[in-house]
PDB file of N, CA and C in Angstrom:
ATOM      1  N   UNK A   1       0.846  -1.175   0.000  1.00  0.00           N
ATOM      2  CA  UNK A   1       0.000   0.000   0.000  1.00  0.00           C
ATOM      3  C   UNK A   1       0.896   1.243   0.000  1.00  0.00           C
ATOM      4  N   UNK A   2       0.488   2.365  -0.965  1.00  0.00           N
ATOM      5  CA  UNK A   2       1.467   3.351  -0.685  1.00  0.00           C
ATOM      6  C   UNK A   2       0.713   4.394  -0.209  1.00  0.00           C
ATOM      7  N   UNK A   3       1.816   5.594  -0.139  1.00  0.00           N
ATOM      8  CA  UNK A   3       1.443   6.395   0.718  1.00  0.00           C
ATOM      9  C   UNK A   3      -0.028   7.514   0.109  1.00  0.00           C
ATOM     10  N   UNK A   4      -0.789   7.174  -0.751  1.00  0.00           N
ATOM     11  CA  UNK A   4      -1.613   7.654  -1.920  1.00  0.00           C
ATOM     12  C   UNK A   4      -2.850   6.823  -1.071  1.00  0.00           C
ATOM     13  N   UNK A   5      -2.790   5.505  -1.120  1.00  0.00           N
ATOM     14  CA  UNK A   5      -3.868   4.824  -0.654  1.00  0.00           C
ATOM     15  C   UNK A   5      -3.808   5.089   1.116  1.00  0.00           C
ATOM     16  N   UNK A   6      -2.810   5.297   1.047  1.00  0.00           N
ATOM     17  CA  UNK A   6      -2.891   4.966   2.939  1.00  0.00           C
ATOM     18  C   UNK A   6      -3.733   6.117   3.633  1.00  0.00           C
ATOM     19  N   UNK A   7      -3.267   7.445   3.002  1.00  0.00           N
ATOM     20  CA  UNK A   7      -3.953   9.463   2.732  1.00  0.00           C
ATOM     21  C   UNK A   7      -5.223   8.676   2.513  1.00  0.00           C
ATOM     22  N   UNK A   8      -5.718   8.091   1.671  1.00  0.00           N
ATOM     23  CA  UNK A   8      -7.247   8.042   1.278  1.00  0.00           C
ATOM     24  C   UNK A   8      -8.111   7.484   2.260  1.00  0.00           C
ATOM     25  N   UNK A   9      -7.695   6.252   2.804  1.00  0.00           N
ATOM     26  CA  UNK A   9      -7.757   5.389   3.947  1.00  0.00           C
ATOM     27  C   UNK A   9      -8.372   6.602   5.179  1.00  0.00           C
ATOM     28  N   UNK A  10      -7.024   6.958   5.654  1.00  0.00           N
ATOM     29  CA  UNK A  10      -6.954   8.092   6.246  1.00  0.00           C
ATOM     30  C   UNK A  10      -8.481   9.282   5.864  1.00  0.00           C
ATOM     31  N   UNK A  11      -8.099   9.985   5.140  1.00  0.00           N
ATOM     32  CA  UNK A  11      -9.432  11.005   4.730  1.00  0.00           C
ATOM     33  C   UNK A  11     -10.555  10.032   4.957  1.00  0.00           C
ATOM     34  N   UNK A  12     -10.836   8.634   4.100  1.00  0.00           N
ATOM     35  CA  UNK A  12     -12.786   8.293   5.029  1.00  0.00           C
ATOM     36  C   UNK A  12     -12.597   7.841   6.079  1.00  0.00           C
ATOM     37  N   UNK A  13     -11.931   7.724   7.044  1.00  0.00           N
ATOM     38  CA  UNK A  13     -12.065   7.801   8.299  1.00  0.00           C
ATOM     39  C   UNK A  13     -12.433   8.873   9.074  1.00  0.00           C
ATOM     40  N   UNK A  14     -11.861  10.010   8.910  1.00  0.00           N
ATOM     41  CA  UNK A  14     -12.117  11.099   9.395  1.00  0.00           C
ATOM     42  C   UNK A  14     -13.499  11.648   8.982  1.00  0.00           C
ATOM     43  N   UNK A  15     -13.573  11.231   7.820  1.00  0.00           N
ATOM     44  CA  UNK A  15     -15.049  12.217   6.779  1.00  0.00           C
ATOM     45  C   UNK A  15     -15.918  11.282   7.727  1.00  0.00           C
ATOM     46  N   UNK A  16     -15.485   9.892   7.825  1.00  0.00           N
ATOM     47  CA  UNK A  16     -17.408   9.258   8.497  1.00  0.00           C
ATOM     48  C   UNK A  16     -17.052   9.109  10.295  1.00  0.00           C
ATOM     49  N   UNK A  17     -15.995   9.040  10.809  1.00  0.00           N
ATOM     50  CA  UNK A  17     -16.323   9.473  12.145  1.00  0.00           C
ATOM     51  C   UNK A  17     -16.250  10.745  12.895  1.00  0.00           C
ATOM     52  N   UNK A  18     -15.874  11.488  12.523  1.00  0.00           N
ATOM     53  CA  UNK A  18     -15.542  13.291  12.082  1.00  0.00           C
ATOM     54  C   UNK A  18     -16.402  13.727  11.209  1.00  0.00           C
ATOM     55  N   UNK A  19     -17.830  13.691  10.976  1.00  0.00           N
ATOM     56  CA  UNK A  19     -17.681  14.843   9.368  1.00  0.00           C
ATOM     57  C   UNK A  19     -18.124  15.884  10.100  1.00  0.00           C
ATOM     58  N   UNK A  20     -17.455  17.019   8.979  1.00  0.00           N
ATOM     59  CA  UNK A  20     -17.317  18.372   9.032  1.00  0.00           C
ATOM     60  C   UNK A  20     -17.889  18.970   7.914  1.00  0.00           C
ATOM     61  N   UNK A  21     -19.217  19.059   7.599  1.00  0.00           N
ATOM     62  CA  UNK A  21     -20.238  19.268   6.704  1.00  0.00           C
ATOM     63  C   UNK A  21     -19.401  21.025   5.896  1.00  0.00           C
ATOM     64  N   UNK A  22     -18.832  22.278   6.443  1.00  0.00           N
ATOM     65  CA  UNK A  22     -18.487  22.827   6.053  1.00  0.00           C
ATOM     66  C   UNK A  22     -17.269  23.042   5.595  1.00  0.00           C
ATOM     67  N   UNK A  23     -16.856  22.139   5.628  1.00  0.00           N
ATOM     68  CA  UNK A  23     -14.959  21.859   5.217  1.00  0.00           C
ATOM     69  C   UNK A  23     -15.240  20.785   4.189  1.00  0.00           C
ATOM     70  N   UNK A  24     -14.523  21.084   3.010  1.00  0.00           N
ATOM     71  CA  UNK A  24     -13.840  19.657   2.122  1.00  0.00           C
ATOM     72  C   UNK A  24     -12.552  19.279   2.633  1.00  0.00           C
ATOM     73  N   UNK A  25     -12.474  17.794   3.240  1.00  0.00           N
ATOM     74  CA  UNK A  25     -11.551  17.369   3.454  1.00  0.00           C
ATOM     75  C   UNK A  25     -10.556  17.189   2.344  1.00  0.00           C
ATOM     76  N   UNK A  26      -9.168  17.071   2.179  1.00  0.00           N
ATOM     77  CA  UNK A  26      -8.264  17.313   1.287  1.00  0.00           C
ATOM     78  C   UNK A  26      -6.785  17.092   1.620  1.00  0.00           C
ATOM     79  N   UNK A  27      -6.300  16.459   1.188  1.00  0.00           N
ATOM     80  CA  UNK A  27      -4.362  16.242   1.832  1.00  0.00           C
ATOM     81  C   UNK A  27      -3.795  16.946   2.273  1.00  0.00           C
ATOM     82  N   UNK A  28      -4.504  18.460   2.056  1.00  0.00           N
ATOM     83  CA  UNK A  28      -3.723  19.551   2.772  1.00  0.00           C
ATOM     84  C   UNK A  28      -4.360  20.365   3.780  1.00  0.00           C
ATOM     85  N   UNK A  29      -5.865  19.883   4.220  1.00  0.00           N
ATOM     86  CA  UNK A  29      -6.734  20.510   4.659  1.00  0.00           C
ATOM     87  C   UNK A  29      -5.785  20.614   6.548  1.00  0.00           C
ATOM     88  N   UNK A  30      -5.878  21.713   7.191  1.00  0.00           N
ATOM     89  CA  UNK A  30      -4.766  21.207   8.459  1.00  0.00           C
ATOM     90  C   UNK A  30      -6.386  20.969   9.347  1.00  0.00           C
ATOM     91  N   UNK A  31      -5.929  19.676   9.942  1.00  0.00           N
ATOM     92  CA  UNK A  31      -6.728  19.421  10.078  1.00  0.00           C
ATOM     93  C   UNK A  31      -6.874  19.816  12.478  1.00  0.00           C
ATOM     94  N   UNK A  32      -6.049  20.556  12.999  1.00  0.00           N
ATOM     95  CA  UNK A  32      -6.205  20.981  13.987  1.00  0.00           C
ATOM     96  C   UNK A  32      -6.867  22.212  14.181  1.00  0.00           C
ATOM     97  N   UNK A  33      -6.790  22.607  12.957  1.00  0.00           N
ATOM     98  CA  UNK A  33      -7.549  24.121  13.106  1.00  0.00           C
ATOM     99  C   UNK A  33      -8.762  24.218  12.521  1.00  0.00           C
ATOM    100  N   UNK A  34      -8.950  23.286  11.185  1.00  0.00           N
ATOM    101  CA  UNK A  34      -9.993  22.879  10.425  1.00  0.00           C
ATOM    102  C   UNK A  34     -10.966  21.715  10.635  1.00  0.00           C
ATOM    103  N   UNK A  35     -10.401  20.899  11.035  1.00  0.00           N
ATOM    104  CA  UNK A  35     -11.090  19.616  11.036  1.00  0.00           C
ATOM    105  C   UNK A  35     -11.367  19.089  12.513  1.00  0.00           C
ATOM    106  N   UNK A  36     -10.769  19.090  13.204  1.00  0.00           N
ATOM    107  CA  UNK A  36     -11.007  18.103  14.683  1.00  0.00           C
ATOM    108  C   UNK A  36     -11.661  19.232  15.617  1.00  0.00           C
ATOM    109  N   UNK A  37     -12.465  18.315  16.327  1.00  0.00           N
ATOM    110  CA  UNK A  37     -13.246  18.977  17.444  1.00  0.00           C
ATOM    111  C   UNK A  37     -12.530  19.481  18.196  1.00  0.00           C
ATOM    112  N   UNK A  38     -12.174  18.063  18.799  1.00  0.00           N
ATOM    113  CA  UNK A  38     -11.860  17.813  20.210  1.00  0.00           C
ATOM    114  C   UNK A  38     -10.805  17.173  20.280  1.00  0.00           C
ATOM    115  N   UNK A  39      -9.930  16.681  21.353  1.00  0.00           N
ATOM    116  CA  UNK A  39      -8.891  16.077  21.752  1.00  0.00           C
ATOM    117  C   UNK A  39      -9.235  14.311  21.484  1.00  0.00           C
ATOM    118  N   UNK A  40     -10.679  14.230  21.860  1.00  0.00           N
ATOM    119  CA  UNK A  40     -11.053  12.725  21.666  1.00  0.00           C
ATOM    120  C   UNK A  40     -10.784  12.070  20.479  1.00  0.00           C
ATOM    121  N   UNK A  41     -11.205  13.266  19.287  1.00  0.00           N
ATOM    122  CA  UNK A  41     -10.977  12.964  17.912  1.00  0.00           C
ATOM    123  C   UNK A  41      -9.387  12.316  17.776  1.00  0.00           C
ATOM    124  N   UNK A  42      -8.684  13.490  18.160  1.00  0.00           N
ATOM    125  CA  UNK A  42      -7.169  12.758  17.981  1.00  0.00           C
ATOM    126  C   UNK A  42      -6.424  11.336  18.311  1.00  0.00           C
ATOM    127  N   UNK A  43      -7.521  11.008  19.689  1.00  0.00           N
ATOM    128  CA  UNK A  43      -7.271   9.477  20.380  1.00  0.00           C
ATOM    129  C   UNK A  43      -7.706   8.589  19.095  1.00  0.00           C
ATOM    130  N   UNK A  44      -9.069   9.006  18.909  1.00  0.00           N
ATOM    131  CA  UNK A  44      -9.298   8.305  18.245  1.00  0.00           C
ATOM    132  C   UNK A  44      -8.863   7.564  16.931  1.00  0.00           C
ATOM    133  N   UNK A  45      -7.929   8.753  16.319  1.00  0.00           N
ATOM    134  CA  UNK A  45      -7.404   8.824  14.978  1.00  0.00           C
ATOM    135  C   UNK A  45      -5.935   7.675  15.715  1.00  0.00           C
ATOM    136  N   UNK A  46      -5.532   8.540  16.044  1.00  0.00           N
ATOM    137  CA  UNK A  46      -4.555   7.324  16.754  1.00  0.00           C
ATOM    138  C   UNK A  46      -4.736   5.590  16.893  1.00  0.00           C
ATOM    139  N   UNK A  47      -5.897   5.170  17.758  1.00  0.00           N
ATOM    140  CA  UNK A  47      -6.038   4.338  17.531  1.00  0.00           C
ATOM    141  C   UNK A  47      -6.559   3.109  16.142  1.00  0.00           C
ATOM    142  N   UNK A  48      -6.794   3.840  15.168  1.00  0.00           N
ATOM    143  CA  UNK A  48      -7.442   3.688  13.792  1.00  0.00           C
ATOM    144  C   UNK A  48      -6.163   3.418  13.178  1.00  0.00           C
ATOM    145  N   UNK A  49      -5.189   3.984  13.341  1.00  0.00           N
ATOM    146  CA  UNK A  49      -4.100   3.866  12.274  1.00  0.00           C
ATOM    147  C   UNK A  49      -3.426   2.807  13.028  1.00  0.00           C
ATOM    148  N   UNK A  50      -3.092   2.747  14.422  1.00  0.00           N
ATOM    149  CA  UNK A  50      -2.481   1.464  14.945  1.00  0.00           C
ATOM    150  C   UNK A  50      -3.315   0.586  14.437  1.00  0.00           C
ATOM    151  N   UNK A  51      -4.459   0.307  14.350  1.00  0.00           N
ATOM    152  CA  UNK A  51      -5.296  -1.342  14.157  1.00  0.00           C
ATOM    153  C   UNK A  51      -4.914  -1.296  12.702  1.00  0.00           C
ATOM    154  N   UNK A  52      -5.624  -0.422  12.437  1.00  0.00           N
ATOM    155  CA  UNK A  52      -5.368  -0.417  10.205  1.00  0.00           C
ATOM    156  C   UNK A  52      -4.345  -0.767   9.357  1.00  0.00           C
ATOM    157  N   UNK A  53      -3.080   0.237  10.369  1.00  0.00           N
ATOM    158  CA  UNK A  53      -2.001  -0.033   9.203  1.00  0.00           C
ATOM    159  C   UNK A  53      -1.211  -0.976  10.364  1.00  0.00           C
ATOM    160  N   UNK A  54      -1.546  -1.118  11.334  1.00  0.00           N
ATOM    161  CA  UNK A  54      -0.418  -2.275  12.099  1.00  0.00           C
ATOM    162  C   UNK A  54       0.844  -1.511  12.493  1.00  0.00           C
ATOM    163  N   UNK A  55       0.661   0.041  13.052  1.00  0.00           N
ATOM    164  CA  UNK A  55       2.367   0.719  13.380  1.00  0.00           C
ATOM    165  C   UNK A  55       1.919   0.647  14.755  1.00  0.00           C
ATOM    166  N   UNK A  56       2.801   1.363  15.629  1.00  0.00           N
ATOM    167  CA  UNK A  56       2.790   1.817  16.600  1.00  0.00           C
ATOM    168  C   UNK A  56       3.097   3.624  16.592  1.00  0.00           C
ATOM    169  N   UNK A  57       1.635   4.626  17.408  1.00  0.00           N
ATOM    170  CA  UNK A  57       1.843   5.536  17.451  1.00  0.00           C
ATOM    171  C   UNK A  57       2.712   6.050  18.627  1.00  0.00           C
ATOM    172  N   UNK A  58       3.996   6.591  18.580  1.00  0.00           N
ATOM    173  CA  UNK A  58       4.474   6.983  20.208  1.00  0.00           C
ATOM    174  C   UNK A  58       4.089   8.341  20.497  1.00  0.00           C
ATOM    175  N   UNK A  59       4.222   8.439  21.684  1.00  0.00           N
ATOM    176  CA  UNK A  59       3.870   9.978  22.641  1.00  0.00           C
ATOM    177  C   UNK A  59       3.938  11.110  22.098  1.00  0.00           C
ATOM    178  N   UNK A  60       5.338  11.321  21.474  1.00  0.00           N
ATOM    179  CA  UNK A  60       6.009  12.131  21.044  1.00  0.00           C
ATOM    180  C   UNK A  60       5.141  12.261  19.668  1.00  0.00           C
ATOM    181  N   UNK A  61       4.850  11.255  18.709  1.00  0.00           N
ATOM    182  CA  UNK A  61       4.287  11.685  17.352  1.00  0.00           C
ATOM    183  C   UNK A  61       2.986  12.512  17.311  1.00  0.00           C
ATOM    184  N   UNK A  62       2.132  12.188  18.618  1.00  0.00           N
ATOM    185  CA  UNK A  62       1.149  13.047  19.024  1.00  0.00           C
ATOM    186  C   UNK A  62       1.366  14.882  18.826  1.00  0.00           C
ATOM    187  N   UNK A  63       1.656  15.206  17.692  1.00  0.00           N
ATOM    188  CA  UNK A  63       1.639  16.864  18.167  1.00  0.00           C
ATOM    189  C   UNK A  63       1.457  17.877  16.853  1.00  0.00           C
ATOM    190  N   UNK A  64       1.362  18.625  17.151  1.00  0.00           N
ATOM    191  CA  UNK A  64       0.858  19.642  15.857  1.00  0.00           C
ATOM    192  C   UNK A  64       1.267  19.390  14.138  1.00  0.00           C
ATOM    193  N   UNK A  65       2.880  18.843  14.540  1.00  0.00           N
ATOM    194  CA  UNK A  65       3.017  18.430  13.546  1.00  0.00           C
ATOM    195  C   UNK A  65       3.139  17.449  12.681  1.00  0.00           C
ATOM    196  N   UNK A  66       2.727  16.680  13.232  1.00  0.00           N
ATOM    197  CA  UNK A  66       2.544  15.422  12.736  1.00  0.00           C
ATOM    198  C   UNK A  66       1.006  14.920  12.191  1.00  0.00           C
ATOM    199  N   UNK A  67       0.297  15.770  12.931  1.00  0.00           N
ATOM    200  CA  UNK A  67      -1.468  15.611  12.761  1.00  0.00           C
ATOM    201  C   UNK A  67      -1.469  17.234  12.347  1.00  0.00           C
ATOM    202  N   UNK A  68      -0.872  17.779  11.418  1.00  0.00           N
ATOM    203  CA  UNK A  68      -1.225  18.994  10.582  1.00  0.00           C
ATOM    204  C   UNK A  68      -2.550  18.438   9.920  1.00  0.00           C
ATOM    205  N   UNK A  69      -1.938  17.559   8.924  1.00  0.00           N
ATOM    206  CA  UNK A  69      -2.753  17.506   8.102  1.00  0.00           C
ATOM    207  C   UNK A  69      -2.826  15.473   7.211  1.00  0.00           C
ATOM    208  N   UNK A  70      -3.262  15.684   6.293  1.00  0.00           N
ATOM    209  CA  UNK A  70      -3.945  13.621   6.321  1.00  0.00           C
ATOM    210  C   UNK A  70      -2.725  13.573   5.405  1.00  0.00           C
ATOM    211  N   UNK A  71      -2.125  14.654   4.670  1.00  0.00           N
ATOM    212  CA  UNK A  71      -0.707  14.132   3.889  1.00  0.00           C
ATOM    213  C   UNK A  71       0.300  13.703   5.165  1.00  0.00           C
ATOM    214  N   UNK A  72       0.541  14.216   6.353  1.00  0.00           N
ATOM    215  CA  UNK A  72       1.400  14.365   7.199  1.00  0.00           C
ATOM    216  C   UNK A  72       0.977  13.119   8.331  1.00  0.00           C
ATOM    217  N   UNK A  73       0.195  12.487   8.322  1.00  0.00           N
ATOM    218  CA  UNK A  73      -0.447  11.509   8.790  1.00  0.00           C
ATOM    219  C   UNK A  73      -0.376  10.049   8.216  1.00  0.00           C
ATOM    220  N   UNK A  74      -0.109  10.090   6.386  1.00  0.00           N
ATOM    221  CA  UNK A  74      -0.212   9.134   5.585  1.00  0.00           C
ATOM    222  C   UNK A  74       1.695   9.257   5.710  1.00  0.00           C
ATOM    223  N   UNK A  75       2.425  10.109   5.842  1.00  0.00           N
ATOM    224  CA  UNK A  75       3.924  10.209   5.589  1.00  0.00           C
ATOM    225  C   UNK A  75       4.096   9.102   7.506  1.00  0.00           C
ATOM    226  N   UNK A  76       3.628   9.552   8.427  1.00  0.00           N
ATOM    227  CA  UNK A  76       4.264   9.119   9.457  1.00  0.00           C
ATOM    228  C   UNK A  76       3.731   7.699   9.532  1.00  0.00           C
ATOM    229  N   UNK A  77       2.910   6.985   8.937  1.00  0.00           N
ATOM    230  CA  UNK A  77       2.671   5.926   8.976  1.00  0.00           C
ATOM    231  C   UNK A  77       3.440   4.956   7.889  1.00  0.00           C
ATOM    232  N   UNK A  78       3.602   5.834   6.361  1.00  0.00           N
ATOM    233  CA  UNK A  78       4.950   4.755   5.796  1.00  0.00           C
ATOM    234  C   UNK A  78       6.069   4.754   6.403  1.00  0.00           C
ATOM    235  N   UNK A  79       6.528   6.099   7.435  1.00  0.00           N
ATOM    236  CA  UNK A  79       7.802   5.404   7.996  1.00  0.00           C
ATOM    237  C   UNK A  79       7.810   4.670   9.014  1.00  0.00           C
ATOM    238  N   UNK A  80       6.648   4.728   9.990  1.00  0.00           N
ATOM    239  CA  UNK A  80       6.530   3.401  10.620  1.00  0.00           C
ATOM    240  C   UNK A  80       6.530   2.258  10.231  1.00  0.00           C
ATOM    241  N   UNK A  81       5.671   1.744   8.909  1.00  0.00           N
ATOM    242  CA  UNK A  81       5.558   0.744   8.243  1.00  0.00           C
ATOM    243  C   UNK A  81       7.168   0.579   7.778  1.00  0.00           C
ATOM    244  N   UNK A  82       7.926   1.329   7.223  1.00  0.00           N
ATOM    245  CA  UNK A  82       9.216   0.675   6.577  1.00  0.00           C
ATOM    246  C   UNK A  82      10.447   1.127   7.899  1.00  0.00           C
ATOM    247  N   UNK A  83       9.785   1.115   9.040  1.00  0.00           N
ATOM    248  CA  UNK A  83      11.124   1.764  10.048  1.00  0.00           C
ATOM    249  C   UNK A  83      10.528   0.553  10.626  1.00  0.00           C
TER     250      UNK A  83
END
């Protein structure tokens, strides 16, 4: 799977447990200022990509920049997958 499908993966997750009826979601959409409610959202996203793609999220990846946006989300999960 590359990092094209993994972003897409990524985006309907968010669109059907997140939707945000006035935002188009998009690879570049940032999604802390645009897209997420709440803090729960972020757990949640977290746990979705550990079951899905099989990485491990650590402490540290938790933070602004890493959850900018679903391009920056689909990048930290191929290097988990190939790290």
């Amino acid at each position: 799977m590359d990092k094209g499908e993994i972003a897409e993966q990524i985006r309907a997750f968010l669109e059907t447990e997140f939707p945000n009826p006035g935002v188009r979601l998009t690879d570049t959409t940032l999604l802390l200022e645009e897209w997420f409610v709440d803090s729960m959202a972020i757990v949640e996203t977290v746990l979705f990509l550990e079951k899905r793609f099989g990485v491990r999220i650590d402490r540290r990846d938790i933070n602004g920049e890493r959850f900018r946006t679903v391009a920056t989300l689909a990048e930290l999960v191929v290097e988990r997958r190939d790290g």
